[in-house]
Protein backbone atom coordinates (compact mmCIF):
# COMPACT_ATOMS: atom_id res chain seq x y z
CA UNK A 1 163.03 103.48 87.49
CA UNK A 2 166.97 103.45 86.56
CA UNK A 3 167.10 99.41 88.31
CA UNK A 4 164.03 98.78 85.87
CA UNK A 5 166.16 100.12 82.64
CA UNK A 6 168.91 98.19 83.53
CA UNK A 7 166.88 95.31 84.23
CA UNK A 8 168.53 91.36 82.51
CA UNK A 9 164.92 91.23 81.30
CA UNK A 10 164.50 94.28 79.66
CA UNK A 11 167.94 94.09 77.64
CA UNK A 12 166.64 90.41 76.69
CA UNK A 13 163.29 91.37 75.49
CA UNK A 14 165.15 94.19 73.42
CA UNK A 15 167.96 91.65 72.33
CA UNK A 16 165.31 89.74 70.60
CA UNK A 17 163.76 92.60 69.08
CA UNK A 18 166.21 93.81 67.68
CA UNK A 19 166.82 90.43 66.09
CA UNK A 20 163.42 89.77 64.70
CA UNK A 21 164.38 93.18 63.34
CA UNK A 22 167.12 92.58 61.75
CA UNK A 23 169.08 95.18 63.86
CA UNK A 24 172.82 94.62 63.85
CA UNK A 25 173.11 97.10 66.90
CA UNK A 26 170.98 98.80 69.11
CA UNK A 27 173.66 101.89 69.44
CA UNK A 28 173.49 102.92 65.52
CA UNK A 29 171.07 103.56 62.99
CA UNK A 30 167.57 102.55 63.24
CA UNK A 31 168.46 100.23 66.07
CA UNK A 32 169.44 103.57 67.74
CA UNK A 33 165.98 105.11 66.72
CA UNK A 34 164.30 101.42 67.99
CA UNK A 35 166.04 101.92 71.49
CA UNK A 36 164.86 105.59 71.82
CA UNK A 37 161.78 104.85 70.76
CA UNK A 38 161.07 101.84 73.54
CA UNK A 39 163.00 103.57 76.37
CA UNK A 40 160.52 106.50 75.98
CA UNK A 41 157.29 104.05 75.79
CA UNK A 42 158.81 102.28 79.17
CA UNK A 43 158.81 105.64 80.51
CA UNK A 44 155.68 106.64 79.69
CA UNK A 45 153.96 103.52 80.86
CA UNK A 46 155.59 104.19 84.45
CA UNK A 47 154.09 107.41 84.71
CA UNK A 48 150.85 105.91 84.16
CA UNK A 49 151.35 103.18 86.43
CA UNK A 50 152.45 105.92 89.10
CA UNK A 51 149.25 108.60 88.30
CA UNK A 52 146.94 105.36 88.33
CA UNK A 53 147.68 104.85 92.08
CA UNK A 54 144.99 105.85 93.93
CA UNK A 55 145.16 108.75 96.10
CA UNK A 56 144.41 109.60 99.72
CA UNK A 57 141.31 112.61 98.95
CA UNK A 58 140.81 114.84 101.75
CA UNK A 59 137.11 115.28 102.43
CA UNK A 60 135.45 118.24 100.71
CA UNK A 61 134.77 121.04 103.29
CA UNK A 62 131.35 121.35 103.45
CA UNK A 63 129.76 124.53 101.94
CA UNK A 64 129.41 127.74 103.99
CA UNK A 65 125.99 128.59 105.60
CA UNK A 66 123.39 130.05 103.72
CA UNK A 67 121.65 131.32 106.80
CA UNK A 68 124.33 132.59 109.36
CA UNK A 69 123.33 131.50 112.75
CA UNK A 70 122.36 134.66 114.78
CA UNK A 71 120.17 134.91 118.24
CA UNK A 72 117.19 136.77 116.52
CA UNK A 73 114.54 133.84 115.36
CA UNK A 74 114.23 132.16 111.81
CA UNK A 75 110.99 134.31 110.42
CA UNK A 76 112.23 137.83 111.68
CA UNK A 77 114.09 138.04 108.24
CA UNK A 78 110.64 136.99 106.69
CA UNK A 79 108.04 139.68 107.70
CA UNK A 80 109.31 142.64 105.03
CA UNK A 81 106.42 143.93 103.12
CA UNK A 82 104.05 141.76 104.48
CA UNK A 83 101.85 143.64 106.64
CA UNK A 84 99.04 143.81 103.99
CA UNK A 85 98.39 140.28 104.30
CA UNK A 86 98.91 140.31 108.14
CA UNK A 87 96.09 143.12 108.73
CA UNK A 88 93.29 141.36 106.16
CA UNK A 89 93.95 138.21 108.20
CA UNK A 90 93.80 139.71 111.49
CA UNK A 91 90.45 141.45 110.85
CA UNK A 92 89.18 138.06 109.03
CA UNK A 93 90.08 136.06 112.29
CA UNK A 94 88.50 138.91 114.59
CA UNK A 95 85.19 138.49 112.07
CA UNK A 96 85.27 134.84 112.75
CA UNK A 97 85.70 134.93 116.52
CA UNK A 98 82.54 136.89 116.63
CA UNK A 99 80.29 133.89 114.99
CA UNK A 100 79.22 130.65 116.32
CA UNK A 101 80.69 129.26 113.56
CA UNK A 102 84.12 129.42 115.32
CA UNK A 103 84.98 125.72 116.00
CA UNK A 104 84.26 125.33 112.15
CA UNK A 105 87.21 126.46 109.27
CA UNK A 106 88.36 130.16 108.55
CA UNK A 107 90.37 129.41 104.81
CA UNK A 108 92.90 131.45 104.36
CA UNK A 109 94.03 131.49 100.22
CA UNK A 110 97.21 133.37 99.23
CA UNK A 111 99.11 132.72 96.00
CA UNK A 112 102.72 133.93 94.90
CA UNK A 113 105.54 132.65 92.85
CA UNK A 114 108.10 130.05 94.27
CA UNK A 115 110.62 132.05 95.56
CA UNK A 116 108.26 134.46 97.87
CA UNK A 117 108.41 132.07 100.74
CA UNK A 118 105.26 131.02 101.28
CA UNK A 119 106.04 128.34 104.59
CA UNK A 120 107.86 131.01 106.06
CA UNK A 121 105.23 133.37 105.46
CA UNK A 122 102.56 131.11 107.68
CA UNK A 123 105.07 130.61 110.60
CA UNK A 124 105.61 134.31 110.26
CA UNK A 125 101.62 134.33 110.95
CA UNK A 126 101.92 131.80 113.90
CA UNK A 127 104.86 133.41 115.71
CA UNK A 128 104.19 136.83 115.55
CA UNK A 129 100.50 137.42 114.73
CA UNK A 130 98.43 134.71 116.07
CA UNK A 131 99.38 135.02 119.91
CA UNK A 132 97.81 138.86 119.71
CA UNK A 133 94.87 137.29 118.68
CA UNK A 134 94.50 134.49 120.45
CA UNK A 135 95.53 135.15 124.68
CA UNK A 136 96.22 131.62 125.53
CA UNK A 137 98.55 131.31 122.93
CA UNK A 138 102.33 131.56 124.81
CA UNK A 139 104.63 129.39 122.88
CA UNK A 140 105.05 127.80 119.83
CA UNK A 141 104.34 124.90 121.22
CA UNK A 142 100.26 125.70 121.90
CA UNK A 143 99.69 125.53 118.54
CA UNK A 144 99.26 122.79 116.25
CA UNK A 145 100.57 122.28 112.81
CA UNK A 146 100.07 120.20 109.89
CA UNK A 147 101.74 120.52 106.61
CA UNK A 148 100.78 118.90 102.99
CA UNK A 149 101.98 118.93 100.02
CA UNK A 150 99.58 119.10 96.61
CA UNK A 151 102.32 118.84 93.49
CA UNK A 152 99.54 116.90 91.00
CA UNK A 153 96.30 118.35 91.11
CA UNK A 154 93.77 116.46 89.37
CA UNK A 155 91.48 118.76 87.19
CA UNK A 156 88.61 116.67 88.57
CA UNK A 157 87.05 118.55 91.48
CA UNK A 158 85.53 115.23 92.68
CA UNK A 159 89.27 113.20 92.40
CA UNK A 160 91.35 116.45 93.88
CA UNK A 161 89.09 116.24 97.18
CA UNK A 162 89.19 112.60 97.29
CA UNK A 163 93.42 112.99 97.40
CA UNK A 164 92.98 116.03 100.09
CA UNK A 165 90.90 114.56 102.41
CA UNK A 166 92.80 111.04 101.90
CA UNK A 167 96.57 112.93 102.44
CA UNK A 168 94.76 114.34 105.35
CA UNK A 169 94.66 111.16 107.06
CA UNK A 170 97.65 109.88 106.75
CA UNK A 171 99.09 113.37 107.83
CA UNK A 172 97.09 113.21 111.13
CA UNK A 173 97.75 108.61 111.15
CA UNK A 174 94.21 108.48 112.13
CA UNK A 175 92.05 105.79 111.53
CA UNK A 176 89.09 108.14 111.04
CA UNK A 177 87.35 108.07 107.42
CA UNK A 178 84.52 110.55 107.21
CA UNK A 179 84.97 114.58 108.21
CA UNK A 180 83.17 114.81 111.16
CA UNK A 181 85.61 112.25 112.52
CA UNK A 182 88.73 113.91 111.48
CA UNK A 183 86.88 117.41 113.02
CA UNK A 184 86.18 115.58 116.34
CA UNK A 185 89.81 113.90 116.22
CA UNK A 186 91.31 117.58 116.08
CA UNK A 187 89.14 119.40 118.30
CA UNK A 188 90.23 116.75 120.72
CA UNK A 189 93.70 118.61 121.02
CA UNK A 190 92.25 121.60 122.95
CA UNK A 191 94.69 123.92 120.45
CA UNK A 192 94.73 125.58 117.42
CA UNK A 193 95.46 123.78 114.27
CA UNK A 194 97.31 125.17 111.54
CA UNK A 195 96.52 123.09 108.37
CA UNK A 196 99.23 124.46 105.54
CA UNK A 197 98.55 123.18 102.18
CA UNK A 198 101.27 123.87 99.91
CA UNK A 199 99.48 123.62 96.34
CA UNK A 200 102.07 123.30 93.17
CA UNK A 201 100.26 125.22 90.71
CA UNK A 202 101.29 124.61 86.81
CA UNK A 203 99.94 126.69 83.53
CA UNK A 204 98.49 123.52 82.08
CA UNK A 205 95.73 123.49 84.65
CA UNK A 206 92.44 124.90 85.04
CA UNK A 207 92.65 127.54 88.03
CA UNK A 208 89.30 127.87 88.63
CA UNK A 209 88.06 124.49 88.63
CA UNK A 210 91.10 123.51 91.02
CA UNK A 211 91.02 126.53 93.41
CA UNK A 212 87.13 127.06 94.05
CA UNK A 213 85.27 124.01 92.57
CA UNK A 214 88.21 121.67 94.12
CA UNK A 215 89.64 123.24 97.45
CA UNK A 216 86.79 125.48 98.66
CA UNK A 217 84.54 123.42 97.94
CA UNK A 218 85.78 120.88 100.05
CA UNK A 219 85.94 122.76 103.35
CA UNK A 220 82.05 124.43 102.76
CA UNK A 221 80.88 121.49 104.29
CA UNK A 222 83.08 120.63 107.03
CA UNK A 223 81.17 120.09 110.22
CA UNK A 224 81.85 121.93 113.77
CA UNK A 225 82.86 119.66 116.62
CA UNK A 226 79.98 117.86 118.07
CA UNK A 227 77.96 119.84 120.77
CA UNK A 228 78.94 117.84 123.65
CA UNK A 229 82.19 118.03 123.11
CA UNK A 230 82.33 121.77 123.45
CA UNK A 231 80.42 121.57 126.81
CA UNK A 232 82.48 119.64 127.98
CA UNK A 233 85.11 121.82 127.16
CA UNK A 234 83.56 125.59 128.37
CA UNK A 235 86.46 126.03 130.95
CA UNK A 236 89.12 126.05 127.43
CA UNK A 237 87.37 126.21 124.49
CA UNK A 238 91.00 126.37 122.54
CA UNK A 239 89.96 124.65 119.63
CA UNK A 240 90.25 126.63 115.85
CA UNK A 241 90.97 125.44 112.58
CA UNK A 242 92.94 127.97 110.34
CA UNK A 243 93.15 126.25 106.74
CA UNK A 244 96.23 128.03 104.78
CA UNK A 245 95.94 127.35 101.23
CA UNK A 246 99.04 128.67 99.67
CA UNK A 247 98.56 128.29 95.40
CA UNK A 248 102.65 128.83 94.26
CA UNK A 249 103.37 128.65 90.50
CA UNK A 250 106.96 128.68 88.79
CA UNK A 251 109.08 131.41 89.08
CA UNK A 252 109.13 134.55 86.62
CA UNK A 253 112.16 136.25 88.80
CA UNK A 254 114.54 133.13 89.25
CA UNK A 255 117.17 134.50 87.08
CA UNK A 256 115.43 137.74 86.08
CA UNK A 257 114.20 139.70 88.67
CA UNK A 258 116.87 142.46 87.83
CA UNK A 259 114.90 142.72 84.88
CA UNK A 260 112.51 145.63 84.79
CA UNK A 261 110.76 144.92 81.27
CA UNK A 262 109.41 141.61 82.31
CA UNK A 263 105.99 140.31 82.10
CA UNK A 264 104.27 138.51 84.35
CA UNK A 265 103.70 134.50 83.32
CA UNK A 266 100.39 133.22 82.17
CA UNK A 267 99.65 131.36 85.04
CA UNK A 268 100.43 134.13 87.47
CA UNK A 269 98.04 136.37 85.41
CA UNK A 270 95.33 132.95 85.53
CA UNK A 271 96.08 132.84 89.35
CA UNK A 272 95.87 136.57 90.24
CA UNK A 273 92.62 136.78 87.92
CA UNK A 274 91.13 133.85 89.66
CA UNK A 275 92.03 135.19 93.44
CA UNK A 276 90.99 138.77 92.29
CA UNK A 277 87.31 137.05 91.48
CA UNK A 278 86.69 135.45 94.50
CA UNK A 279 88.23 138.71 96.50
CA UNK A 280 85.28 140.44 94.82
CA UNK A 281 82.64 137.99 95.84
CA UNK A 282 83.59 137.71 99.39
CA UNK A 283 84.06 141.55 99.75
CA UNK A 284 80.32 140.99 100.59
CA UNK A 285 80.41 138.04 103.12
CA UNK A 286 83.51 136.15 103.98
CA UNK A 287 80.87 133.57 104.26
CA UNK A 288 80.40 133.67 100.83
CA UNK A 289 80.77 130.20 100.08
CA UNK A 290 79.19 129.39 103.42
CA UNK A 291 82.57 128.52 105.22
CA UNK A 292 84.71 131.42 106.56
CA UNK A 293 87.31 132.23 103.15
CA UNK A 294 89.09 135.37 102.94
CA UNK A 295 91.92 135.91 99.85
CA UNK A 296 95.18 137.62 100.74
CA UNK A 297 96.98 139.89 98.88
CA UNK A 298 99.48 137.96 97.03
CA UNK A 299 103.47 137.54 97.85
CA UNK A 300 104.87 140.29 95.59
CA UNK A 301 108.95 140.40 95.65
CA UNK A 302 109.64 143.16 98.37
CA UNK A 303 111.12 146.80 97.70
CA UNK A 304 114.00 148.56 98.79
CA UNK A 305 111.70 150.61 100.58
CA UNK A 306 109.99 147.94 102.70
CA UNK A 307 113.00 146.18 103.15
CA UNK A 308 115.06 149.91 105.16
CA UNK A 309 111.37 149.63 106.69
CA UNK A 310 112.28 146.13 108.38
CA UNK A 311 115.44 147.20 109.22
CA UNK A 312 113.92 150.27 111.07
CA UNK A 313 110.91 148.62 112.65
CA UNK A 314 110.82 144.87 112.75
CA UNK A 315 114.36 144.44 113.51
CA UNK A 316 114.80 147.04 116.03
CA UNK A 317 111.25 145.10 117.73
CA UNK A 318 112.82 141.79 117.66
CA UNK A 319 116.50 142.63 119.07
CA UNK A 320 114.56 145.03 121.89
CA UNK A 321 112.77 142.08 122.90
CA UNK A 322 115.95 139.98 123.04
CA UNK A 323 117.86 142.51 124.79
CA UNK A 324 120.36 143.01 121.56
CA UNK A 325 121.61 146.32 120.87
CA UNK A 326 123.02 147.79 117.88
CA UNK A 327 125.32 150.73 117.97
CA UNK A 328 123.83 153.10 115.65
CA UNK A 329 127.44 153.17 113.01
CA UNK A 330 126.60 149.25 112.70
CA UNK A 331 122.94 150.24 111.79
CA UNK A 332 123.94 152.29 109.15
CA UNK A 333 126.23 149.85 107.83
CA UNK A 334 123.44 147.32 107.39
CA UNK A 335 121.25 149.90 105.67
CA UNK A 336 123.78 151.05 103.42
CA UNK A 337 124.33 147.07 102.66
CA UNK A 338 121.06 146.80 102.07
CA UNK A 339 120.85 149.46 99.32
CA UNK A 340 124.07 148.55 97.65
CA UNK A 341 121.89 144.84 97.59
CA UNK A 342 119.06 146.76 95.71
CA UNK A 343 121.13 148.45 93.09
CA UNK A 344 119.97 147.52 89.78
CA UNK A 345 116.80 146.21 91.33
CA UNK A 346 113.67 148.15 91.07
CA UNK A 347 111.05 146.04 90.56
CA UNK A 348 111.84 144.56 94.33
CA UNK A 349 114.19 141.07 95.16
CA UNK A 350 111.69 137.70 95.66
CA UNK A 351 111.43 136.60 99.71
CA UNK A 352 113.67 133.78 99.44
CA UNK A 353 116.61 135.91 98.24
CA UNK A 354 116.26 138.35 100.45
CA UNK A 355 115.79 137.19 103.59
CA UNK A 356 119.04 134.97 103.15
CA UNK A 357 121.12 138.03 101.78
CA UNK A 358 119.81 139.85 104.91
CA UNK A 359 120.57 137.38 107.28
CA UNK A 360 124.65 137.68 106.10
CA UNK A 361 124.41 141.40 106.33
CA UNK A 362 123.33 141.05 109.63
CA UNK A 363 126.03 138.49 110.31
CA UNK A 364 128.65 140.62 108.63
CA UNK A 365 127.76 143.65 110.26
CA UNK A 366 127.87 142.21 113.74
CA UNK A 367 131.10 139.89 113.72
């Protein structure tokens, strides 16, 4: 900086200035003032030159875990308060088993707001529930899954089956085009298939056409394997297809489930009226609409109570069967986590929030 002020060219270029000017000096009077005056623009273009550099960035740490690592599985922190929906499924399944309509679908509809963790909820089902039922069922691994995803649903019952059966396909990359080849193709695997539907459910929409006239509809007449397939097949007869149809609409609890004067959206009063109509018609026959449907109770945001519940029961189960223990001070200290989590919070905290807030107590409380 100083070798650039006392620079031959600088002094020129202020030589002439001054003359153009008419400055007899550049020491007194406004020649003074004209020297100030470009000494302190010199200086401020340096410092620009020098903060214009570009600079060496360290990376940006990357952000901390939502979901702590622990040795307990992924879905433990997802069964609170949902033992209603467990138990209707369990004695739907048992109902099927006892038909010959077996090989054919059992639907399975359950509907909830965004946040309540409706994926988790299904490999809740799989993991825990399912190999009770089911004795040949050991590992994840015997089971089959499938997952699609339904985010514009025509109101057009004969256009929304068309896009089912056609995302179908190219979830399965088969070449088959009717449904008794696609029900042949899956029977072929000798397993249980899980077929998850994740259905994106918005209040401009007509609920009923999409739910019964659109999605049940389509599975009423999907056929059973063919006969000869199934004798073939006495010796393992493995093959079920359990059709989750989960209906989620947009949250009414992302920002204010603290609040306890809420009311519940429109569409989640158009959903739970729709699922509350068909619950009533298939209290008579789950073969109502002549394939095997049964309606869950809905994902509701869990309590304090069911949550100390989980802590009591399920977790206790699960770190038992993994051979953790828990010294009984650290158990309290999770509970009493758990209700300082709750305070402010009666109306119950949505799955999603939760079950991620449970897994850092649990990683808190054991590190």
């Amino acid at each position: 900086m100083w070798n650039f002020l006392k620079s031959p060219g600088l002094n020129s270029f202020l030589t002439f200035v001054s003359t153009a000017f008419g400055f007899t000096s550049l020491t007194t009077g406004w020649g003074a003032v004209f020297t100030i005056a470009c000494f302190s623009l010199a200086i401020l273009l340096m410092i620009r030159l020098i903060q214009g550099r570009p600079k060496t960035v360290n990376p940006t740490p990357p952000p901390p875990d939502d979901h702590p690592k622990t040795a307990l599985p992924p879905y433990l922190f997802y069964l609170a308060n949902r033992k209603k929906q467990r138990d209707k499924l369990r004695y739907a399944i048992a109902e099927h088993e006892q038909t010959i309509s077996k090989q054919r679908p059992l639907v399975c509809i359950v509907g909830g707001e965004y946040q309540e963790s409706h994926y988790e909820f299904k490999e809740r089902f799989v993991n825990k529930t399912l190999p009770k039922l089911y004795r040949w069922i050991r590992e994840e691994n015997d089971v089959k899954r499938i997952h699609l995803t339904m985010c514009d649903c025509s109101p057009k019952p004969d256009e929304l089956q068309e896009k089912l059966f056609n995302d179908l396909i190219d979830g399965l990359t088969t070449t088959e085009t009717t449904k008794a080849g696609v029900a042949q193709f899956l029977a072929e695997h000798e397993q249980p298939v899980i077929l998850y539907i994740d259905i994106l459910i918005e209040d401009c929409q007509p609920v009923n056409d999409i739910i019964e006239k659109g999605f049940i509809e389509f599975w009423r007449d999907w056929p059973a394997p063919q006969a000869d397939f199934l004798r073939n097949q006495q010796d393992k007869p493995h093959y079920r297809l359990l059709v989750f149809m989960c209906f989620r609409y947009p949250d009414t609890t992302r920002f204010q489930f603290t609040n306890p004067w809420r009311k519940p959206s429109r569409i989640r009063k158009k959903v739970t009226e729709q699922l509350d109509h068909l619950d009533k018609q298939l209290s008579q026959s789950i073969y109502w609409f002549q394939v095997g449907t049964v309606v869950l109770p809905q994902l509701e945001p869990i309590k304090k109570e069911a949550a100390i519940e989980w802590l009591r029961d399920d977790l206790r189960d699960e770190c038992k069967k993994n051979q953790i223990t828990f010294r009984d001070d650290t158990l309290k200290t999770i509970e009493d986590k758990i209700r300082q989590f709750y305070e402010g919070h009666s109306n119950g905290i949505p799955m999603e929030i939760l079950a991620s807030q449970l897994q850092k107590i649990l990683q808190e409380s054991t590190t």
